[in-house]
C-alpha atoms as a PDB file:
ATOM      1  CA  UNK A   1      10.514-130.941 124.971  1.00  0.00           C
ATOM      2  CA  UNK A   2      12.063-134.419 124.732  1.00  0.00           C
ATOM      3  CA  UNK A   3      11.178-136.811 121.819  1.00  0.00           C
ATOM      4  CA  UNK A   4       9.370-139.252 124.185  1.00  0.00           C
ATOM      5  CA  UNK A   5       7.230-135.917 125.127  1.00  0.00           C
ATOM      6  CA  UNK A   6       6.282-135.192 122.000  1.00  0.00           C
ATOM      7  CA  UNK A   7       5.049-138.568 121.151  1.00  0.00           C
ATOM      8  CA  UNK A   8       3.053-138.848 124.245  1.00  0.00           C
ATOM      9  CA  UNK A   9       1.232-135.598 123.325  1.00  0.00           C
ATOM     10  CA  UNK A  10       0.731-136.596 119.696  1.00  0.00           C
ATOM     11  CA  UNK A  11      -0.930-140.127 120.618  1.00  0.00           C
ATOM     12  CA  UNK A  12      -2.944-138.091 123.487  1.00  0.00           C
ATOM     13  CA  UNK A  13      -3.935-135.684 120.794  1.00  0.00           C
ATOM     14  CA  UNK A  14      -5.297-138.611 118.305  1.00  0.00           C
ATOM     15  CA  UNK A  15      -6.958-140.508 121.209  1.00  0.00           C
ATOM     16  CA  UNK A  16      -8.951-136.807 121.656  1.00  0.00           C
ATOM     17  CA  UNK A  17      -9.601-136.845 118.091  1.00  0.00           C
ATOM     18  CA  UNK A  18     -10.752-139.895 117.378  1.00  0.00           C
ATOM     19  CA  UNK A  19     -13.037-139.744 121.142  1.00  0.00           C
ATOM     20  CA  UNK A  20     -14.616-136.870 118.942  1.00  0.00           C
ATOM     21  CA  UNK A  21     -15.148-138.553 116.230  1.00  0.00           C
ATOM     22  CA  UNK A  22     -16.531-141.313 117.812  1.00  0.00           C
ATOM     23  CA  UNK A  23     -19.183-138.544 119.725  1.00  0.00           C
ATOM     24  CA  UNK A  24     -19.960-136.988 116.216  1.00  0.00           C
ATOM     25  CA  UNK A  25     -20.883-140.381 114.522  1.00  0.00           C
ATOM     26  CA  UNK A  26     -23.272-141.846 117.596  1.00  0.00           C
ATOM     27  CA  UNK A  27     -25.048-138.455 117.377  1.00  0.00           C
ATOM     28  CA  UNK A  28     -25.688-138.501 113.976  1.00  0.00           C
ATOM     29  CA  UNK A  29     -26.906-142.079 113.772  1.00  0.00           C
ATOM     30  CA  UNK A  30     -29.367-141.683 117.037  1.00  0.00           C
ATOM     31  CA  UNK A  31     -30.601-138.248 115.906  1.00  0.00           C
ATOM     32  CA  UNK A  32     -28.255-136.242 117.843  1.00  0.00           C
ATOM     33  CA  UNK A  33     -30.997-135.733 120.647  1.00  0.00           C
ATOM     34  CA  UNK A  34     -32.715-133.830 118.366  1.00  0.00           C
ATOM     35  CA  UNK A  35     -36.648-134.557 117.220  1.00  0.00           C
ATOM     36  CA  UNK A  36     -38.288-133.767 114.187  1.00  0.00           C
ATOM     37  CA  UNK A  37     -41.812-134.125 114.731  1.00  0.00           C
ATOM     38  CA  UNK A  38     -43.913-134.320 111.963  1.00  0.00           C
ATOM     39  CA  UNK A  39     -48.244-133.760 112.562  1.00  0.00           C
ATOM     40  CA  UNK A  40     -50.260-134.904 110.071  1.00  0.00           C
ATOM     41  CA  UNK A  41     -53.105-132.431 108.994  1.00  0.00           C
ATOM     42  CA  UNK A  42     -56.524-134.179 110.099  1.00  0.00           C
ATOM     43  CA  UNK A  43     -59.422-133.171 107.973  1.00  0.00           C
ATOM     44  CA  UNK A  44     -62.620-133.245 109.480  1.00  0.00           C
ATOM     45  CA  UNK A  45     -66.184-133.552 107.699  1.00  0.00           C
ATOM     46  CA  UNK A  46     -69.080-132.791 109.708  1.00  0.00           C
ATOM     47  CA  UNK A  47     -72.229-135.236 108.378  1.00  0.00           C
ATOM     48  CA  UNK A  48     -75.529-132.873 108.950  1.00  0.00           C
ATOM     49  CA  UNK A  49     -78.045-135.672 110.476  1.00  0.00           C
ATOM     50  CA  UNK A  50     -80.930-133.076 109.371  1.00  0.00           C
ATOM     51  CA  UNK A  51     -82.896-134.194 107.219  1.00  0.00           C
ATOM     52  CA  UNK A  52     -84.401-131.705 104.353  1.00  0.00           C
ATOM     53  CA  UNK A  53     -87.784-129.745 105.217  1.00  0.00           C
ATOM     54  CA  UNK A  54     -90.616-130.273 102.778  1.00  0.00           C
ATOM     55  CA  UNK A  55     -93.498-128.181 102.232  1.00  0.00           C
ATOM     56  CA  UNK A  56     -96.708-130.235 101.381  1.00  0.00           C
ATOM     57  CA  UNK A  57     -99.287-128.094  99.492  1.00  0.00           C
ATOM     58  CA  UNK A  58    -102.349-126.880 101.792  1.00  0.00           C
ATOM     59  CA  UNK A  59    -105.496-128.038 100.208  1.00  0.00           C
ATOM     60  CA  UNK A  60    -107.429-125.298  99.489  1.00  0.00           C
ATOM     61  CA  UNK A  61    -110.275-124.373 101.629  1.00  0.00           C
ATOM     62  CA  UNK A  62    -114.029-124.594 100.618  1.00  0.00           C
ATOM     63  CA  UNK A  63    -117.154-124.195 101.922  1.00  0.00           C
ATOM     64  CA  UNK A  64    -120.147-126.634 101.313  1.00  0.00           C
ATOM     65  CA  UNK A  65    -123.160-125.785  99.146  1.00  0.00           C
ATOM     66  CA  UNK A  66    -126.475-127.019  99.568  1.00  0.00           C
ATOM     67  CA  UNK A  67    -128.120-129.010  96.913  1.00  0.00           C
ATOM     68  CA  UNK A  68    -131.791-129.833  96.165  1.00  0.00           C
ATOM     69  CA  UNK A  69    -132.833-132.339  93.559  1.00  0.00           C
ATOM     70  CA  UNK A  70    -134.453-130.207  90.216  1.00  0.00           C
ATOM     71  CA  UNK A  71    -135.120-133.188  88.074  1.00  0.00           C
ATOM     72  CA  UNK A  72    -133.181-134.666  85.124  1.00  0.00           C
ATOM     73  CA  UNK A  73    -131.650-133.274  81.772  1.00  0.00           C
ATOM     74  CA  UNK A  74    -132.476-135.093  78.767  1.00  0.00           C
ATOM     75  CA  UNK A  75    -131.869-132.740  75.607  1.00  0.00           C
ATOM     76  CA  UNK A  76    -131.301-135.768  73.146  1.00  0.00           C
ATOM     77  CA  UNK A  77    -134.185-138.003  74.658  1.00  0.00           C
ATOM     78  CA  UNK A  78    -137.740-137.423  75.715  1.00  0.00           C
ATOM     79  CA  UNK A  79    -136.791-134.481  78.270  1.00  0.00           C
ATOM     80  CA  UNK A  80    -136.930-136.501  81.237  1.00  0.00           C
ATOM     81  CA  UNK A  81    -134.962-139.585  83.498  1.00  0.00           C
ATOM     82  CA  UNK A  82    -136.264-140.410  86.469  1.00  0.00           C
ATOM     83  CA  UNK A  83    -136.774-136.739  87.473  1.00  0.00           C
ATOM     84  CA  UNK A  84    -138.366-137.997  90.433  1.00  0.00           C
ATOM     85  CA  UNK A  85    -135.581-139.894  91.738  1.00  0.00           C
ATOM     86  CA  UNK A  86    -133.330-136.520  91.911  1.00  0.00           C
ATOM     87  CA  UNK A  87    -134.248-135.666  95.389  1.00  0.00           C
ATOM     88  CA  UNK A  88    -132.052-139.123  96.255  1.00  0.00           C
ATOM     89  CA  UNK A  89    -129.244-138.086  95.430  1.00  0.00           C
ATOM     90  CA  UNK A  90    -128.867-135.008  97.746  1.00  0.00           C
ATOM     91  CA  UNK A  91    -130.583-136.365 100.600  1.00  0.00           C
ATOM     92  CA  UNK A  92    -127.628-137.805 102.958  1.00  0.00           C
ATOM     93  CA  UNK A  93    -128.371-141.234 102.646  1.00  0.00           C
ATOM     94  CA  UNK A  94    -126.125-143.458 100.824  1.00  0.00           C
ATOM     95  CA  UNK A  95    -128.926-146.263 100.142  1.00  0.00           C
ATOM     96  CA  UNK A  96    -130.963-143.979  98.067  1.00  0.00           C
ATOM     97  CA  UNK A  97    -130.224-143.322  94.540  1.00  0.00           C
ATOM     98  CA  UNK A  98    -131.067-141.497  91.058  1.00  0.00           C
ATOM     99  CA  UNK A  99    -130.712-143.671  88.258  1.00  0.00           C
ATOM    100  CA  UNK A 100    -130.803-143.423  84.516  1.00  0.00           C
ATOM    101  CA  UNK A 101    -133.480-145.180  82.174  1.00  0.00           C
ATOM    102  CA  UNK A 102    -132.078-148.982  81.526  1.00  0.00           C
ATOM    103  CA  UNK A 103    -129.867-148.829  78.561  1.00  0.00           C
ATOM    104  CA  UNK A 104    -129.493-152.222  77.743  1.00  0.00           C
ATOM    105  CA  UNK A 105    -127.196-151.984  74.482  1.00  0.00           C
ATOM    106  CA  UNK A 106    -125.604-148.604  76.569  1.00  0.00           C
ATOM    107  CA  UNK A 107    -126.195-144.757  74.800  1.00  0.00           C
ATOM    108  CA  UNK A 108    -126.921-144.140  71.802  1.00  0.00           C
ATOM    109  CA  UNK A 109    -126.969-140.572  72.713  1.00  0.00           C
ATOM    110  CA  UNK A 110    -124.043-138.373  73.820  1.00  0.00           C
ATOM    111  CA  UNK A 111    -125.456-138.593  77.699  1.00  0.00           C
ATOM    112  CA  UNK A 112    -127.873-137.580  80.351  1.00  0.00           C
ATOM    113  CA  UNK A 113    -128.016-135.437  83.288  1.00  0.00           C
ATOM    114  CA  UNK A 114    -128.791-135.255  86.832  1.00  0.00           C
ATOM    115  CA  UNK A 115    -129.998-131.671  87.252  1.00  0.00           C
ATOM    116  CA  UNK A 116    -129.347-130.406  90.753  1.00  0.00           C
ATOM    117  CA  UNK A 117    -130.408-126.675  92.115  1.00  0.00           C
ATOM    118  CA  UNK A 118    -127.647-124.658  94.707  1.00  0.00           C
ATOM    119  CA  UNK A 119    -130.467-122.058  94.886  1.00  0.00           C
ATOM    120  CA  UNK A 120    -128.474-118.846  93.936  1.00  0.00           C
ATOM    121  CA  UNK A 121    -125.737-118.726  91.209  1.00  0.00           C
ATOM    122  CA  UNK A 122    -122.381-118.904  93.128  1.00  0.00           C
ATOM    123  CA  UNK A 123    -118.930-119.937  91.971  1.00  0.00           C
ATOM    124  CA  UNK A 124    -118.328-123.399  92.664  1.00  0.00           C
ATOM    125  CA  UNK A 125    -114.533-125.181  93.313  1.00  0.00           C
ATOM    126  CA  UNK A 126    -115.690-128.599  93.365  1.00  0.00           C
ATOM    127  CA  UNK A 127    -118.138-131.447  93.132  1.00  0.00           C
ATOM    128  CA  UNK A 128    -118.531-135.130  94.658  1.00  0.00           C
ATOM    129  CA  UNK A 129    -120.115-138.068  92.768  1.00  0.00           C
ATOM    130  CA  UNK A 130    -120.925-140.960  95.376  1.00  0.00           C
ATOM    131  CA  UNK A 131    -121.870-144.141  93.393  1.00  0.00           C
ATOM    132  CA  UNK A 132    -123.029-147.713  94.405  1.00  0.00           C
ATOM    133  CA  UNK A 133    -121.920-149.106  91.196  1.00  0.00           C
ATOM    134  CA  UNK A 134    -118.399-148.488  89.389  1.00  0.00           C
ATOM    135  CA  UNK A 135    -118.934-149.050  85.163  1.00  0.00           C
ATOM    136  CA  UNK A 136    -120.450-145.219  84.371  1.00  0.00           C
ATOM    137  CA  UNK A 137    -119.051-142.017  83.742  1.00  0.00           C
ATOM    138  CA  UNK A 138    -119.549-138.641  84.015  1.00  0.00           C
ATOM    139  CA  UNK A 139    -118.649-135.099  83.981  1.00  0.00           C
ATOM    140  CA  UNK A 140    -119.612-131.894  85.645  1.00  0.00           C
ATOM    141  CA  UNK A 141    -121.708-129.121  83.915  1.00  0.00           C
ATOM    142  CA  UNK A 142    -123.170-125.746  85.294  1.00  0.00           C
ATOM    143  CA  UNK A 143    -125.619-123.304  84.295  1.00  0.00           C
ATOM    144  CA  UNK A 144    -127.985-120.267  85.313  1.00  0.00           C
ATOM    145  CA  UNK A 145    -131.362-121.950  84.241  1.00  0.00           C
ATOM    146  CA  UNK A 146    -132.905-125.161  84.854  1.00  0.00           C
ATOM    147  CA  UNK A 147    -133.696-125.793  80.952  1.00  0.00           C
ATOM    148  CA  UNK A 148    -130.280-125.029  79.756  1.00  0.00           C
ATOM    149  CA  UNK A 149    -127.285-124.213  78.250  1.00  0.00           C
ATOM    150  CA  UNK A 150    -124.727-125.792  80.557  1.00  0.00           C
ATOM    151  CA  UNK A 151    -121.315-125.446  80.149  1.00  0.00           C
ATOM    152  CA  UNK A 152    -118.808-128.638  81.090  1.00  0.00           C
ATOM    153  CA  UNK A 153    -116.809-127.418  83.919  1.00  0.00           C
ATOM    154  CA  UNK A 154    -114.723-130.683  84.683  1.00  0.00           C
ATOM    155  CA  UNK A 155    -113.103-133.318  82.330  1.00  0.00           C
ATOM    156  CA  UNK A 156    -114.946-136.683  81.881  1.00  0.00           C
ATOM    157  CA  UNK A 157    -113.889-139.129  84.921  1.00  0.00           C
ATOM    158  CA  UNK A 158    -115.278-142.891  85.722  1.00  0.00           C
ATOM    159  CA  UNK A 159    -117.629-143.271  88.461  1.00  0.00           C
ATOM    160  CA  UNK A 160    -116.150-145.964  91.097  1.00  0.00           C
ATOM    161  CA  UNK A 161    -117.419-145.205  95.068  1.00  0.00           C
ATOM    162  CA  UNK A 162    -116.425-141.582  95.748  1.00  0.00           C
ATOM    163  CA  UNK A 163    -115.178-139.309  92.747  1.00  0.00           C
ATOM    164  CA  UNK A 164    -113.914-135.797  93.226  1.00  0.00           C
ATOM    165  CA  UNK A 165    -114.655-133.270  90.400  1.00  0.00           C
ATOM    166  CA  UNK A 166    -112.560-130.037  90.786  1.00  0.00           C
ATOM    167  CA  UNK A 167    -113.723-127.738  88.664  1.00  0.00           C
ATOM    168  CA  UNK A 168    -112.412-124.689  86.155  1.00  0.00           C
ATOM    169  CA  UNK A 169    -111.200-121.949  87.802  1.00  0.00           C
ATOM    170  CA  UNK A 170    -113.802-119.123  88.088  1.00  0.00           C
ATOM    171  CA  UNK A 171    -116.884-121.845  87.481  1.00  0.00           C
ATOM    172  CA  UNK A 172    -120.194-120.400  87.919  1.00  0.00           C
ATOM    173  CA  UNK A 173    -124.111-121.128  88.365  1.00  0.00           C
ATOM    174  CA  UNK A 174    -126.933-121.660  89.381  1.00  0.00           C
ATOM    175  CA  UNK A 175    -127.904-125.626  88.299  1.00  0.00           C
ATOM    176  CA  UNK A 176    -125.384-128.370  88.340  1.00  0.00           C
ATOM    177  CA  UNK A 177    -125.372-130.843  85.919  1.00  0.00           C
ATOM    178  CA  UNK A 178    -123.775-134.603  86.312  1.00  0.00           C
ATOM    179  CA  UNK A 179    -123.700-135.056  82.495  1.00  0.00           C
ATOM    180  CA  UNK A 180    -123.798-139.018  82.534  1.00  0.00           C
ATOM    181  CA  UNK A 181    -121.568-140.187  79.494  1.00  0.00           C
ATOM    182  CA  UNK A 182    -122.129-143.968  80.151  1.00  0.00           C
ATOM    183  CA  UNK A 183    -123.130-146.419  81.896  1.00  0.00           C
ATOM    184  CA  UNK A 184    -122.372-149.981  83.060  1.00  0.00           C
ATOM    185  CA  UNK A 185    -122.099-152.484  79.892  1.00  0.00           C
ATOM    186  CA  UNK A 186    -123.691-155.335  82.683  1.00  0.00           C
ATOM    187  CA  UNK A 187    -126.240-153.043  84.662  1.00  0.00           C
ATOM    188  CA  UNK A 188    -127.529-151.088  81.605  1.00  0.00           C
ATOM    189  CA  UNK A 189    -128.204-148.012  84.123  1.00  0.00           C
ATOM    190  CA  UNK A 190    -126.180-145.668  86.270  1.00  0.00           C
ATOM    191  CA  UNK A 191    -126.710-145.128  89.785  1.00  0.00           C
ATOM    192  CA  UNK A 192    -125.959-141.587  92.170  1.00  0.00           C
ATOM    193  CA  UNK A 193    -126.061-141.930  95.643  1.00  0.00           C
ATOM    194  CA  UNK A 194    -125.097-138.792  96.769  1.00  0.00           C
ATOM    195  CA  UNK A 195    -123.662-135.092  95.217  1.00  0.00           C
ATOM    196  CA  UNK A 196    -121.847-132.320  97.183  1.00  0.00           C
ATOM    197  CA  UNK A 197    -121.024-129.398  96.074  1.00  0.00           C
ATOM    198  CA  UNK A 198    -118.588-126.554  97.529  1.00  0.00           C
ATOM    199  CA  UNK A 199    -117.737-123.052  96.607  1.00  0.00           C
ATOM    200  CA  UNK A 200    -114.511-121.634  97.442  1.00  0.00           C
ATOM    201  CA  UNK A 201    -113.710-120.352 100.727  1.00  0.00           C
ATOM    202  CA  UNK A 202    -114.324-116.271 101.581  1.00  0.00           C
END
């Protein structure tokens, strides 16, 4: 091969190499065609919309007792307060009324009862005070005869429009006692419309 030939091939040759390298480098910077794709983990928290159950306590069930008006208790006094009155407090009607003796400087004994009769002993769950006039207090006692001992089934609560008394578990009797433990500082006496009574539920 001449000299002029072997020129020609040699700069042919370069050309080819640097066309190559040329191909190489465009590749490289544009990614060469090839993709990396990258995914990006996606975490998803579900948000429960429901809403947390609660379980209110059922109320107990009870059965009503009747009630008939036996008089008064007075063991500290002269053994009676307004006995006759006693029949108004059991007889459905809230404008009727037992009262206490007018105490006009208030006891100056430890209280006084309204003595009602539920005609059999039974055990008893609860009791209902229904006053005209908020200032007294009372408490709940019960007992198996109409002179005495009764036993103080209840703590001491104020008297003010209707007042629940639940009693000791396993109370029993015969009588029930509201054991009057003041009265009004202004009115001097203590007024009870109405008293229920119930036993529990069979």
């Amino acid at each position: 091969m001449g000299t002029m030939s072997r020129m020609a091939a040699g700069i042919a040759l370069a050309a080819f190499l640097v066309a190559m390298l040329v191909i190489v480098v465009v590749s490289a910077t544009s990614g060469g065609g090839g993709s990396t794709t990258t995914t990006a983990a996606r975490t998803t928290t579900q948000v429960s919309t429901t809403q947390p159950t609660t379980t209110a306590a059922t109320p107990a069930k009870t059965t009503p007792v009747e009630l008939t008006g036996a008089g008064a208790y007075d063991p500290e006094g002269d053994r009676h307060e307004n006995d006759d009155l006693a029949p108004l407090a059991v007889d459905g009607d809230a404008s009727t009324f037992w009262k206490t003796e007018h105490y006009l400087h208030g006891f100056s004994k430890t209280g006084v009862g309204l003595l009602l009769d539920a005609g059999r002993r039974r055990p008893l769950s609860k009791v209902v005070v229904v006053t005209d006039a908020a200032g007294a207090s009372a408490r709940i006692e019960l007992g198996d005869s109409a002179t005495g001992p009764f036993d103080p089934v209840s703590v001491e609560r104020p008297l003010n429009g209707r007042t629940a008394f639940p009693l000791t578990r396993g109370a029993a009797g015969r009588y029930v006692v509201v054991w009057v433990t003041a009265v009004p500082q202004a009115a001097g006496e203590a007024h009870i419309t109405e008293v229920r009574a119930f036993s529990p539920a069979t």
